[in-house]
PDB file of N, CA and C in Angstrom:
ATOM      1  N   UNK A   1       0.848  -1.173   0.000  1.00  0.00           N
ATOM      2  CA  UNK A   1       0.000   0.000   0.000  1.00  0.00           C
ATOM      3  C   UNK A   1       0.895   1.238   0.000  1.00  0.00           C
ATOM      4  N   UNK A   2       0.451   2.187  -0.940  1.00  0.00           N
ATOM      5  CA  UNK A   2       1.439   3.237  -0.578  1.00  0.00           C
ATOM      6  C   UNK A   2       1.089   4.495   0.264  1.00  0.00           C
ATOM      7  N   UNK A   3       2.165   5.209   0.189  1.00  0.00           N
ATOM      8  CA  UNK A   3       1.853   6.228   1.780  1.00  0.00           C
ATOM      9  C   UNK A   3       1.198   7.371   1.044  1.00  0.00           C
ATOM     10  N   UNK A   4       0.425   8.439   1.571  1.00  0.00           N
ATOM     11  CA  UNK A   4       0.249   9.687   0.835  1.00  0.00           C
ATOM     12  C   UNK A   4       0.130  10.555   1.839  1.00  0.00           C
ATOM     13  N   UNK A   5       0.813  11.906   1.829  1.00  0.00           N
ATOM     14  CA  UNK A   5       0.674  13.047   2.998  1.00  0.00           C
ATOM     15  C   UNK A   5      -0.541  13.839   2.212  1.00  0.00           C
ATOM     16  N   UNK A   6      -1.463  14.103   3.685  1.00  0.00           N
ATOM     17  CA  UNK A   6      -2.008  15.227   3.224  1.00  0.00           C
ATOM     18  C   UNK A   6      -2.314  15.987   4.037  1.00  0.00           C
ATOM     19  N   UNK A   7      -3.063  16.849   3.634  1.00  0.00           N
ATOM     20  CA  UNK A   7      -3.283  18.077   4.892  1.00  0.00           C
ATOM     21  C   UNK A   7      -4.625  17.283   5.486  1.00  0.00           C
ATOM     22  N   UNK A   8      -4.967  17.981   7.043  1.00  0.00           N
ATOM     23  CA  UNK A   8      -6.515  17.627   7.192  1.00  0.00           C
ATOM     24  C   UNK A   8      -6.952  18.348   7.921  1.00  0.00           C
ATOM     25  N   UNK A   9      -8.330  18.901   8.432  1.00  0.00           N
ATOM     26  CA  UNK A   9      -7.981  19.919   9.091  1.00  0.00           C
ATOM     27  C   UNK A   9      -8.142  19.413  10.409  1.00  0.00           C
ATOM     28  N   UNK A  10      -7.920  19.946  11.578  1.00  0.00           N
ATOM     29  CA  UNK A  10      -7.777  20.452  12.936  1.00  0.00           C
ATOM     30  C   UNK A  10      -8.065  19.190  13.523  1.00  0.00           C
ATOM     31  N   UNK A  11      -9.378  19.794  13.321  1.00  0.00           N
ATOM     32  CA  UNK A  11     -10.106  18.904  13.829  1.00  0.00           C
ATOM     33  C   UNK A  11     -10.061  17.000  13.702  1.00  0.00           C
ATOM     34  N   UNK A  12      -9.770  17.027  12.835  1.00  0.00           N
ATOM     35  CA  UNK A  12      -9.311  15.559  12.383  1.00  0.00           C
ATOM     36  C   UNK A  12      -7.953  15.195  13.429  1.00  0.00           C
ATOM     37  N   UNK A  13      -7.023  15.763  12.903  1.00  0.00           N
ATOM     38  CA  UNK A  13      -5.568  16.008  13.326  1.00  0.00           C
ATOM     39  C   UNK A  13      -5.532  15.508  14.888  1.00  0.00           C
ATOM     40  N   UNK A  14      -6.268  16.237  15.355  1.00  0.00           N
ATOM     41  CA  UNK A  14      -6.848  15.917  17.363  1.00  0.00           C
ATOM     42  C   UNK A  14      -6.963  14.696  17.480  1.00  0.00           C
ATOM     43  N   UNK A  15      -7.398  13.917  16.258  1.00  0.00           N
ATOM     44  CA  UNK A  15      -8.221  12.729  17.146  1.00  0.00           C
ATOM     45  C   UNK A  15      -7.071  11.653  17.169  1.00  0.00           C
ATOM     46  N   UNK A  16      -7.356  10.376  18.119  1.00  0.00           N
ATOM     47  CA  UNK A  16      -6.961   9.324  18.372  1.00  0.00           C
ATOM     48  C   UNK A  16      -6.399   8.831  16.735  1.00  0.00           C
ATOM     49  N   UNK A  17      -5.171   8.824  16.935  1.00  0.00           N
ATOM     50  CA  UNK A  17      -4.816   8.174  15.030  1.00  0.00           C
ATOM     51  C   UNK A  17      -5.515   6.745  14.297  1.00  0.00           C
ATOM     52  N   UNK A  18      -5.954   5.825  15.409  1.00  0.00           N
ATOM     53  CA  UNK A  18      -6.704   4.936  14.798  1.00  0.00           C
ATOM     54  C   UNK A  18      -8.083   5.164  14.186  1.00  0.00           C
ATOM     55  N   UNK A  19      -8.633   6.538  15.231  1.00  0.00           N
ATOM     56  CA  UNK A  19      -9.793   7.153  14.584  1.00  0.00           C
ATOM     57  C   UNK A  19      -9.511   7.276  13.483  1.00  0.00           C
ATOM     58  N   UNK A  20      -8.584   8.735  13.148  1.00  0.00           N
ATOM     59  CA  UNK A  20      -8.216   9.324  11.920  1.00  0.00           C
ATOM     60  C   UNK A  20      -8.437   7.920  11.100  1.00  0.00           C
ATOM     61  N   UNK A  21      -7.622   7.420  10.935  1.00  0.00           N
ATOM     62  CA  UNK A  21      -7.498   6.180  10.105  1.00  0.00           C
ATOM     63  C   UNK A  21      -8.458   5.493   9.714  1.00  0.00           C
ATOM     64  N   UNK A  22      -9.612   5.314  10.378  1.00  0.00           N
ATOM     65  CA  UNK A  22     -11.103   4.749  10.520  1.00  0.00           C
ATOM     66  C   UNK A  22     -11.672   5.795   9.507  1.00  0.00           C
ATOM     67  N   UNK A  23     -12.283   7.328   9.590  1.00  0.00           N
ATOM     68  CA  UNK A  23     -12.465   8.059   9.039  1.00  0.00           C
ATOM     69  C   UNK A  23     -12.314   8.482   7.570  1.00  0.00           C
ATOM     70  N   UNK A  24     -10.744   8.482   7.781  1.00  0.00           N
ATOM     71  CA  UNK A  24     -10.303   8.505   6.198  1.00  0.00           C
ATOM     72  C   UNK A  24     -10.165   7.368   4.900  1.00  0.00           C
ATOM     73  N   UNK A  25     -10.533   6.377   5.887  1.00  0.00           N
ATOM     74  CA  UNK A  25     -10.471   5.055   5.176  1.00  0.00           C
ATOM     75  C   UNK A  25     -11.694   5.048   4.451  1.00  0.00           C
ATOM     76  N   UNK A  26     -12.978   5.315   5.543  1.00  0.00           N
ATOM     77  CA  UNK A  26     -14.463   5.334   5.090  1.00  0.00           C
ATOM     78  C   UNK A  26     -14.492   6.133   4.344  1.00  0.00           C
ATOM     79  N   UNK A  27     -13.788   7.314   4.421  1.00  0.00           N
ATOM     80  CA  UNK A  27     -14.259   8.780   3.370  1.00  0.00           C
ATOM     81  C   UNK A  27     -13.658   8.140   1.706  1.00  0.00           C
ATOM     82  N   UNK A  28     -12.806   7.653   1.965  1.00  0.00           N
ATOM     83  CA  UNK A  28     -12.156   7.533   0.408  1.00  0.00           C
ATOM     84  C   UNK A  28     -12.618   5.805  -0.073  1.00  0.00           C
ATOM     85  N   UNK A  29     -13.296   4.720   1.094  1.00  0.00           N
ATOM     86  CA  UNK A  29     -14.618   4.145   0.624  1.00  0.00           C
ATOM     87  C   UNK A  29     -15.278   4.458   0.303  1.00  0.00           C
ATOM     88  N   UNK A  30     -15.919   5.757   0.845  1.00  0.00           N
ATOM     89  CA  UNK A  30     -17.287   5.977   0.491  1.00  0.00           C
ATOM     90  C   UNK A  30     -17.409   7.303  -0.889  1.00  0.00           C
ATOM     91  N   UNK A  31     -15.971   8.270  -1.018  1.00  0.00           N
ATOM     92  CA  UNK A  31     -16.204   8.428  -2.551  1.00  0.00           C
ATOM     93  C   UNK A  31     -15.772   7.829  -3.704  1.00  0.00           C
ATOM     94  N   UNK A  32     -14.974   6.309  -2.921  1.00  0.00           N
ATOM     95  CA  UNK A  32     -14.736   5.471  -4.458  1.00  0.00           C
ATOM     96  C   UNK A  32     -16.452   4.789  -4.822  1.00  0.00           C
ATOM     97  N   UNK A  33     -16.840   4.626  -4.092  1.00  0.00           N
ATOM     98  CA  UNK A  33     -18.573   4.449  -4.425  1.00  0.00           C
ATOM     99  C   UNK A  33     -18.983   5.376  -5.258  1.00  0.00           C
ATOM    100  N   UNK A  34     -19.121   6.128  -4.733  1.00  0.00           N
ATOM    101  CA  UNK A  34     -19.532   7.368  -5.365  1.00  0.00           C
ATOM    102  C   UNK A  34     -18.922   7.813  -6.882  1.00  0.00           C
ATOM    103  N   UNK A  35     -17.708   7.621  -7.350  1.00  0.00           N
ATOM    104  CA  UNK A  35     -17.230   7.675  -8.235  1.00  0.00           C
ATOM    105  C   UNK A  35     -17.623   6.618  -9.370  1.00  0.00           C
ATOM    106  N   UNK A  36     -17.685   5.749  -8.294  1.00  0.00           N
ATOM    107  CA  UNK A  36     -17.696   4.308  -9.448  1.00  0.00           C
ATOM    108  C   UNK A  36     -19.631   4.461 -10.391  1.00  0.00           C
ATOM    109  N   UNK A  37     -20.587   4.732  -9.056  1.00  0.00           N
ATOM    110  CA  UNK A  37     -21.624   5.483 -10.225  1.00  0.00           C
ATOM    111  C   UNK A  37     -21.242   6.440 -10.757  1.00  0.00           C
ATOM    112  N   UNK A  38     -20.278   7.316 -10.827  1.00  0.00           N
ATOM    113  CA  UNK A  38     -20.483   8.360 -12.029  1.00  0.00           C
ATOM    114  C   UNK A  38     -20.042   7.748 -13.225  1.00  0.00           C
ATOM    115  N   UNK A  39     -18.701   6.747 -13.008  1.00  0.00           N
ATOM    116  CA  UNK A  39     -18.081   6.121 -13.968  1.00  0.00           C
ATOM    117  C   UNK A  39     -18.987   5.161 -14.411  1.00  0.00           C
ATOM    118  N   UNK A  40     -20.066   3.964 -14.267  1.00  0.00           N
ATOM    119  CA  UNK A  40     -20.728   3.445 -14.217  1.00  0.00           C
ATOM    120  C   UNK A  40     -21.987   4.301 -15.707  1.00  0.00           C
ATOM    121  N   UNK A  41     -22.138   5.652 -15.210  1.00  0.00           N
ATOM    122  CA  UNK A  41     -23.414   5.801 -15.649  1.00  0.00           C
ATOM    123  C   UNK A  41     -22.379   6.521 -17.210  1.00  0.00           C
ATOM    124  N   UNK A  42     -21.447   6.954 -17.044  1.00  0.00           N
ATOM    125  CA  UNK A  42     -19.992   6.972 -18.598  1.00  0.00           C
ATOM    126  C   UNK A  42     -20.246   6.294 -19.483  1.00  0.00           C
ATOM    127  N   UNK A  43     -20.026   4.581 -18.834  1.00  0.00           N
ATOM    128  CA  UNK A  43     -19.930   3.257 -19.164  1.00  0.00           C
ATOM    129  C   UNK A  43     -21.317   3.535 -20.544  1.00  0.00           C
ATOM    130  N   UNK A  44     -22.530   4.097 -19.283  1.00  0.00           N
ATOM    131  CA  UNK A  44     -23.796   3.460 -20.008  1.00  0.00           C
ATOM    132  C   UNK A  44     -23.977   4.257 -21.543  1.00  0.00           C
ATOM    133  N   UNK A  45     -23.819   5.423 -21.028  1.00  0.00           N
ATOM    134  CA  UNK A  45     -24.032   6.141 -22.132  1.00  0.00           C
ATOM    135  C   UNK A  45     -22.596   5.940 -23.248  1.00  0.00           C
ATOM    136  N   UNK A  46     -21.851   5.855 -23.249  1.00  0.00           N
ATOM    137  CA  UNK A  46     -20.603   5.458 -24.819  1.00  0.00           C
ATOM    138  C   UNK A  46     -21.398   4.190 -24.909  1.00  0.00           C
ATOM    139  N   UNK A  47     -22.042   3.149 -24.154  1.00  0.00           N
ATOM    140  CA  UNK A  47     -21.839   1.671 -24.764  1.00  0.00           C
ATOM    141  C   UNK A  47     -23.517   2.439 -25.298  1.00  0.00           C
ATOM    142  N   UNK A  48     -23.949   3.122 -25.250  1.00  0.00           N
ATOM    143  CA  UNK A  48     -25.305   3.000 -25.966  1.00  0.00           C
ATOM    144  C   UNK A  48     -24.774   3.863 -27.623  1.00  0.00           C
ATOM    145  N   UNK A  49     -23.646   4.869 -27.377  1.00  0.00           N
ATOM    146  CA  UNK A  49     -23.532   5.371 -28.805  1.00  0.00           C
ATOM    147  C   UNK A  49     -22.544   4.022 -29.434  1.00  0.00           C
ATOM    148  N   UNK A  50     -21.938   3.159 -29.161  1.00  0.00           N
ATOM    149  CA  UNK A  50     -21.304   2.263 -29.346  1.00  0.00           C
ATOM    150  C   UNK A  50     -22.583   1.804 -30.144  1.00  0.00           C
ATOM    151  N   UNK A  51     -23.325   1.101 -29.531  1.00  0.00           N
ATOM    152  CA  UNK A  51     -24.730   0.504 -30.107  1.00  0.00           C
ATOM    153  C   UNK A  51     -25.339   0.556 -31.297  1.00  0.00           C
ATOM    154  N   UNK A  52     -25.154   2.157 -31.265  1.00  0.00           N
ATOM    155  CA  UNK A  52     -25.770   3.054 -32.790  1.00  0.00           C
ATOM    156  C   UNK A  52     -24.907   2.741 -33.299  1.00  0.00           C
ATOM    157  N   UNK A  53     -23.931   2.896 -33.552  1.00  0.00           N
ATOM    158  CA  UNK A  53     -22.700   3.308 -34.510  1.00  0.00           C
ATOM    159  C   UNK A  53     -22.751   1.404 -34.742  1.00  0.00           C
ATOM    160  N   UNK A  54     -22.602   0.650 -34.134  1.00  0.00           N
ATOM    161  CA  UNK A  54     -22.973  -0.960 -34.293  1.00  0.00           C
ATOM    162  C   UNK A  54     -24.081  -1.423 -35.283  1.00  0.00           C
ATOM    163  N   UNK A  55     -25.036  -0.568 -34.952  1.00  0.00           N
ATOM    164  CA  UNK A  55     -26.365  -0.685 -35.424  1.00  0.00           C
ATOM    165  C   UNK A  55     -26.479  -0.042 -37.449  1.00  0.00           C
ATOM    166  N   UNK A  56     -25.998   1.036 -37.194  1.00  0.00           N
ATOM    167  CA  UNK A  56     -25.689   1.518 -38.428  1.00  0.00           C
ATOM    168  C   UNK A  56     -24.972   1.208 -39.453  1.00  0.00           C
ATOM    169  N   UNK A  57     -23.890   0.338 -38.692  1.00  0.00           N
ATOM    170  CA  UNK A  57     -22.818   0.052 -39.941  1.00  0.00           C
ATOM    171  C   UNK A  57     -22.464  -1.556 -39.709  1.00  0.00           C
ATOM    172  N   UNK A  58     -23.660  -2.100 -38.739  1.00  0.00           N
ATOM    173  CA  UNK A  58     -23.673  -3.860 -39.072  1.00  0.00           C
ATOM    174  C   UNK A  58     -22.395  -4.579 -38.552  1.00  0.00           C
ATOM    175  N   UNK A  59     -21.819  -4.218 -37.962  1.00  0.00           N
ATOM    176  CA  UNK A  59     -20.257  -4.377 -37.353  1.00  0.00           C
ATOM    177  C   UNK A  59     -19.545  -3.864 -36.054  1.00  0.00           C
ATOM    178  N   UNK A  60     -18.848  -4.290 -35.513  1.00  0.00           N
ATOM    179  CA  UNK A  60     -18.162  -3.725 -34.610  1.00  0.00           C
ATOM    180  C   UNK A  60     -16.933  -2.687 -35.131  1.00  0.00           C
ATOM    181  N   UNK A  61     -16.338  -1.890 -34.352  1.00  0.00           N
ATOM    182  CA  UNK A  61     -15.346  -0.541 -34.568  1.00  0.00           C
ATOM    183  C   UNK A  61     -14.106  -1.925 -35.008  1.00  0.00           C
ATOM    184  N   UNK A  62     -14.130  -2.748 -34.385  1.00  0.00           N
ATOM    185  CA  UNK A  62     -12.911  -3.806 -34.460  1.00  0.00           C
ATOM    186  C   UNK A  62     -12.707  -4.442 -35.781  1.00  0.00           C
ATOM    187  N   UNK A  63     -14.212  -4.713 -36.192  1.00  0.00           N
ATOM    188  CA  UNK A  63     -14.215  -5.075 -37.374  1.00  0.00           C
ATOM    189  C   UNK A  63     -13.941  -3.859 -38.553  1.00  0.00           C
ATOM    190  N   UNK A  64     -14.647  -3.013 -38.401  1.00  0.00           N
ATOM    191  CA  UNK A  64     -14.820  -1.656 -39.365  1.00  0.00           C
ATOM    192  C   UNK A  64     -12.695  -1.645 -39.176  1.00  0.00           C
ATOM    193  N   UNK A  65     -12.548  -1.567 -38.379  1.00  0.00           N
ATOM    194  CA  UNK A  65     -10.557  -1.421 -38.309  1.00  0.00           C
ATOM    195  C   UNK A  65     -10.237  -2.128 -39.134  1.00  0.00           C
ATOM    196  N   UNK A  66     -10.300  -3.725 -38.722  1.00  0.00           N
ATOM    197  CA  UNK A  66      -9.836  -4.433 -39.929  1.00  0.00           C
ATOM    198  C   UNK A  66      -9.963  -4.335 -41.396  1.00  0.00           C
ATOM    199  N   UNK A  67     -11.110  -3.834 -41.944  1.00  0.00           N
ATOM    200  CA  UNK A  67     -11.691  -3.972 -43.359  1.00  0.00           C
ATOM    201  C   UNK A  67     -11.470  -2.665 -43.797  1.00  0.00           C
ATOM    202  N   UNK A  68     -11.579  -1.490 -42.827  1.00  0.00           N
ATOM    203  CA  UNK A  68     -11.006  -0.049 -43.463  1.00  0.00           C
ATOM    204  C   UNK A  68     -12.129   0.413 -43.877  1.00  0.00           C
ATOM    205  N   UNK A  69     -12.287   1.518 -43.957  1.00  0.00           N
ATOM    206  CA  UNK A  69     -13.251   2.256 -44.540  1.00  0.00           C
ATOM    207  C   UNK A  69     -13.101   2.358 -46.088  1.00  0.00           C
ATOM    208  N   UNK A  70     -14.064   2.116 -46.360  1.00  0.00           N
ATOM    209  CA  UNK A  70     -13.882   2.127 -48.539  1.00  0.00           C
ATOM    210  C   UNK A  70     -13.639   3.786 -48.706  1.00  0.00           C
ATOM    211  N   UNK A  71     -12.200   3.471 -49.684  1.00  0.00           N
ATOM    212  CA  UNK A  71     -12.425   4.555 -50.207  1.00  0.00           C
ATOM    213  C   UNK A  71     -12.674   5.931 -50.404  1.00  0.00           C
ATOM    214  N   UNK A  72     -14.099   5.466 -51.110  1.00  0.00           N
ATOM    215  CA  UNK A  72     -15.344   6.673 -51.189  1.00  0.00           C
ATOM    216  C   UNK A  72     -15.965   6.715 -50.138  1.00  0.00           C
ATOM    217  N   UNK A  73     -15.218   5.988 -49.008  1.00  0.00           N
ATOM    218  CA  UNK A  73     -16.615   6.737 -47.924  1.00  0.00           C
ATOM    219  C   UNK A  73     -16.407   8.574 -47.602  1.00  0.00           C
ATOM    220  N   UNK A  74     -17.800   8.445 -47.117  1.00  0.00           N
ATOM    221  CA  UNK A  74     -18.356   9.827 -46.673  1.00  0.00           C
ATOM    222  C   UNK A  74     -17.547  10.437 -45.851  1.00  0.00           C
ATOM    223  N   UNK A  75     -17.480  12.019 -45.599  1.00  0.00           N
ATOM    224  CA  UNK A  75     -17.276  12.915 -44.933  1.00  0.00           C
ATOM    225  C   UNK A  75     -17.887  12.321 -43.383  1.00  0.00           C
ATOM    226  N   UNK A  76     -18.936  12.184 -43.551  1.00  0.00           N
ATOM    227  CA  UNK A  76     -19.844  11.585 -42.411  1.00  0.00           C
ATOM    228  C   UNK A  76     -19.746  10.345 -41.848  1.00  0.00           C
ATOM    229  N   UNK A  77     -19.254   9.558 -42.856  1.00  0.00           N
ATOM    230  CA  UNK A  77     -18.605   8.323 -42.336  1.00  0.00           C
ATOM    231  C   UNK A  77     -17.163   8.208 -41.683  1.00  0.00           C
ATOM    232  N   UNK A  78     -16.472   8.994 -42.037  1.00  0.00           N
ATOM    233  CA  UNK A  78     -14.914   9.763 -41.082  1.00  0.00           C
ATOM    234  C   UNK A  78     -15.401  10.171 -40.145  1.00  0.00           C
ATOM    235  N   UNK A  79     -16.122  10.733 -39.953  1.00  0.00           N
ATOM    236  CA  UNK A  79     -16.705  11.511 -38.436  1.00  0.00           C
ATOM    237  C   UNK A  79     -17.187  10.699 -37.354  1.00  0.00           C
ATOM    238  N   UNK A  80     -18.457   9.476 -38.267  1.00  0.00           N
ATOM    239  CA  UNK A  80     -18.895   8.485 -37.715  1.00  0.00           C
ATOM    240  C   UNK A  80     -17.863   7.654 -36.849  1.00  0.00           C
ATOM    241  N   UNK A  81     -16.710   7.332 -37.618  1.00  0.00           N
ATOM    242  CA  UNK A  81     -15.670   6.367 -37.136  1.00  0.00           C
ATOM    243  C   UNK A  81     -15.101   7.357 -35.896  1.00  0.00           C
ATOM    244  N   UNK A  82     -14.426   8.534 -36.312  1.00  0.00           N
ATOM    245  CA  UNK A  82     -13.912   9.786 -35.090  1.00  0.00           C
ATOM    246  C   UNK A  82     -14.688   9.722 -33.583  1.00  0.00           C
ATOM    247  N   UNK A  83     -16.281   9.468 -34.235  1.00  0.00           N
ATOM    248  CA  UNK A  83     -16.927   9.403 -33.165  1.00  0.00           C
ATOM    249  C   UNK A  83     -17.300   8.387 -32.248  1.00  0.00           C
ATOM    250  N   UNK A  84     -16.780   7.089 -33.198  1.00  0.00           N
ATOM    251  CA  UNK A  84     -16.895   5.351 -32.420  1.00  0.00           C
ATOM    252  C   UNK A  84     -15.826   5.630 -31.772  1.00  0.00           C
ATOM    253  N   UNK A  85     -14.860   5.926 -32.516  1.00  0.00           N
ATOM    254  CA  UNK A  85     -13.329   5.469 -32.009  1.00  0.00           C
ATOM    255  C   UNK A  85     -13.097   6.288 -30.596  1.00  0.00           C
ATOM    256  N   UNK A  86     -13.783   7.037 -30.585  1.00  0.00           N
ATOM    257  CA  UNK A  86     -13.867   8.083 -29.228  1.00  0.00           C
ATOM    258  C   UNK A  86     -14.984   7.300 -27.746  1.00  0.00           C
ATOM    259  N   UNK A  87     -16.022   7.247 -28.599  1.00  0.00           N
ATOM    260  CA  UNK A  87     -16.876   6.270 -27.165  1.00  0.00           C
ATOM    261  C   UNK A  87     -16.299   4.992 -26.872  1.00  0.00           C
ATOM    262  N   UNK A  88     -15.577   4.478 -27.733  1.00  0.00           N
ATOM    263  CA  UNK A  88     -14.888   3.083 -28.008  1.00  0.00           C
ATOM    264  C   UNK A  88     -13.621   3.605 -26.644  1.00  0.00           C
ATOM    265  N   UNK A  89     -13.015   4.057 -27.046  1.00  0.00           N
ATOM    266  CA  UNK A  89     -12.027   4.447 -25.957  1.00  0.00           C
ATOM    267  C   UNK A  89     -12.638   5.165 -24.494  1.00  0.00           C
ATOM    268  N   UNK A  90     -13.851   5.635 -24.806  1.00  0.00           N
ATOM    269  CA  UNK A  90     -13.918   6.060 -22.840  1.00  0.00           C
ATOM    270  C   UNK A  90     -14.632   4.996 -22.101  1.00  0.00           C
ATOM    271  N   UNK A  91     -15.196   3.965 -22.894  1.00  0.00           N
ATOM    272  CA  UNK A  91     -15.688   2.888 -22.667  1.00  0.00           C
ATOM    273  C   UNK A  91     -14.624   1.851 -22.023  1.00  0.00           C
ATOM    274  N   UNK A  92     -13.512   1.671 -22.974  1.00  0.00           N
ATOM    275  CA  UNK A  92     -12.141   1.323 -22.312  1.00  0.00           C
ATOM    276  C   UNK A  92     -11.473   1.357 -21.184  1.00  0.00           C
ATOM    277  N   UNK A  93     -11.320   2.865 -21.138  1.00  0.00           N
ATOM    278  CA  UNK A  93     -11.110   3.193 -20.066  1.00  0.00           C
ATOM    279  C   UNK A  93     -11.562   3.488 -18.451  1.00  0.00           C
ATOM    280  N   UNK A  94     -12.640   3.450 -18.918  1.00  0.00           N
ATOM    281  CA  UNK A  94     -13.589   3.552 -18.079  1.00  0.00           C
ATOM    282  C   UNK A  94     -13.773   2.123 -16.793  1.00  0.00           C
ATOM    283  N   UNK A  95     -13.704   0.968 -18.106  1.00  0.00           N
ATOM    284  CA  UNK A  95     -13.888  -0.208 -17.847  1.00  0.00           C
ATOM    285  C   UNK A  95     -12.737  -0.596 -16.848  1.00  0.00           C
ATOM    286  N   UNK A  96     -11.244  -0.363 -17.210  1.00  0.00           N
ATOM    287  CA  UNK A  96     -10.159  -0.162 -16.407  1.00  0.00           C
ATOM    288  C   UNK A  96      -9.720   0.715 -14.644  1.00  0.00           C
ATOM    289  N   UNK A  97     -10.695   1.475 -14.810  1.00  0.00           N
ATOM    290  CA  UNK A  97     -10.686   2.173 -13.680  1.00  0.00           C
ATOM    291  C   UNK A  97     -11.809   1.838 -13.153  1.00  0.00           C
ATOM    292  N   UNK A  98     -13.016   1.249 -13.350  1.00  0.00           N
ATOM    293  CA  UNK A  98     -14.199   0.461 -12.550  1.00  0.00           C
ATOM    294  C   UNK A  98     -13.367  -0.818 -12.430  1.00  0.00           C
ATOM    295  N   UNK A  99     -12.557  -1.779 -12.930  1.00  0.00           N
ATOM    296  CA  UNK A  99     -12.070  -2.869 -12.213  1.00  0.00           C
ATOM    297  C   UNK A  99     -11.608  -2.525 -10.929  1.00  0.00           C
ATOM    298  N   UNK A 100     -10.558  -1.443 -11.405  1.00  0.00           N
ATOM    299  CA  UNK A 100      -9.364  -1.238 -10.255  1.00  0.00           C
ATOM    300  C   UNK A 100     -10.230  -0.764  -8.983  1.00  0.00           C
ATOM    301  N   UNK A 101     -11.242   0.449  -9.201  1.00  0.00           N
ATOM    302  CA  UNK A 101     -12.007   0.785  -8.097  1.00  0.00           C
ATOM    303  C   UNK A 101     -12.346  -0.100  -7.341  1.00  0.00           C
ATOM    304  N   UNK A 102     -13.607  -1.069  -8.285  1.00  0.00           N
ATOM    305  CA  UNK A 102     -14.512  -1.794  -7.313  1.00  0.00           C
ATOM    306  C   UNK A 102     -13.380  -2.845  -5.903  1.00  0.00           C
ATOM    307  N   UNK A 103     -12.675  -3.145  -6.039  1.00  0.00           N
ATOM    308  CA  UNK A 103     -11.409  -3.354  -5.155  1.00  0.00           C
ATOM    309  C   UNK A 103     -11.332  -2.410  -3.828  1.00  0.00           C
ATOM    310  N   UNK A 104     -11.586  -1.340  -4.249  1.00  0.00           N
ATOM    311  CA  UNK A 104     -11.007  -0.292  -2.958  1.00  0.00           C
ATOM    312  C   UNK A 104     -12.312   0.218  -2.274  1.00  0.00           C
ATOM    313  N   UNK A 105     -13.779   0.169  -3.238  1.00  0.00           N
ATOM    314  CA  UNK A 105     -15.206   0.183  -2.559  1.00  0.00           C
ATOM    315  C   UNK A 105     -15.584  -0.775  -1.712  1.00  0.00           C
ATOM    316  N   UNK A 106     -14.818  -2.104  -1.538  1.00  0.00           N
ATOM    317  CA  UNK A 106     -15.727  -3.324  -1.479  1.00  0.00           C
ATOM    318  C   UNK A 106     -15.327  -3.272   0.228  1.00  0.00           C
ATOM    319  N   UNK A 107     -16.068  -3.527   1.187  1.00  0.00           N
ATOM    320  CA  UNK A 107     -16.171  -3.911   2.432  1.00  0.00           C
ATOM    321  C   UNK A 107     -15.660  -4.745   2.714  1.00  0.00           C
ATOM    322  N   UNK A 108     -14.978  -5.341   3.945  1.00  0.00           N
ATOM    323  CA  UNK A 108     -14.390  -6.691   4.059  1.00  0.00           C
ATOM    324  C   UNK A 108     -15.698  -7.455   3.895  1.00  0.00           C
ATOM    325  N   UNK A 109     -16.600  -7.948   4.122  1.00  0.00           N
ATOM    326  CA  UNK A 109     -17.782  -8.531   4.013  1.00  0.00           C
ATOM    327  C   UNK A 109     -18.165  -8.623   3.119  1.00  0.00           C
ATOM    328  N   UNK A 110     -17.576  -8.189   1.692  1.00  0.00           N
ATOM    329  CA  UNK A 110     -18.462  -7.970   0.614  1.00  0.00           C
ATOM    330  C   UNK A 110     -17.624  -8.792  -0.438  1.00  0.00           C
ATOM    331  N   UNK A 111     -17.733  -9.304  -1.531  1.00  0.00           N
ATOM    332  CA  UNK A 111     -16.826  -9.618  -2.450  1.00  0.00           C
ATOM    333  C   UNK A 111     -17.131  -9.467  -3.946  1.00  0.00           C
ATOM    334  N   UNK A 112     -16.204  -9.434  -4.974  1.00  0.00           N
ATOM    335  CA  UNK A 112     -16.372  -8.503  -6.211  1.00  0.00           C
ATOM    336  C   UNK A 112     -16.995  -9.747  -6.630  1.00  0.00           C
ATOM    337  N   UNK A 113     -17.885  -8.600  -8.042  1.00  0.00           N
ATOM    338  CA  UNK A 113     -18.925  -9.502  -8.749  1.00  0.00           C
ATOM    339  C   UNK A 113     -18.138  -9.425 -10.081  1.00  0.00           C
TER     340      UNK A 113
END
């Protein structure tokens, strides 16, 4: 585990250090929760433009990579791809930092799904 200094105020500072420790443990439990729905609700919305862009062009971004865009495609079809290749990646990433989180949300009592 690694160490991190930070400030806190006063009031914290006073208390019994196992408190502190109790406290700050829960606080940065309880906004990796909190984070993980914001990241969560990210997830939902790219995998739904993912969907369209799936839906429209009969394929996945993975596939559309492999086979290339023809040619003559459209102005709109460059954009289209600009715009997969973009939800495609926060979807990614997203996915990477909800693994790592759900780890640091989870309660001793609780175990990952």
């Amino acid at each position: 585990m690694s160490v991190v200094e930070m400030q806190i105020p006063q009031v914290l500072s006073d208390l019994y250090a196992p408190e502190q420790d109790r406290l700050l443990r829960g606080a940065l439990r309880q906004y990796t929760r909190l984070r993980l729905h914001g990241l969560l609700a990210e997830m939902q919305e790219a995998e739904a433009h993912i969907q369209q862009f799936e839906a429209q062009y009969g394929m996945s971004l993975r596939e559309l990579e492999r086979q290339g865009l023809p040619e003559n495609a459209s102005v709109e079809a460059h954009e289209d791809y600009n715009r997969w290749f973009f939800w495609q990646s926060v979807l990614d990433r997203q996915e990477k930092i909800v693994k790592r989180l759900r780890k640091v949300a989870l309660l001793p009592h609780e175990t990952a799904t």
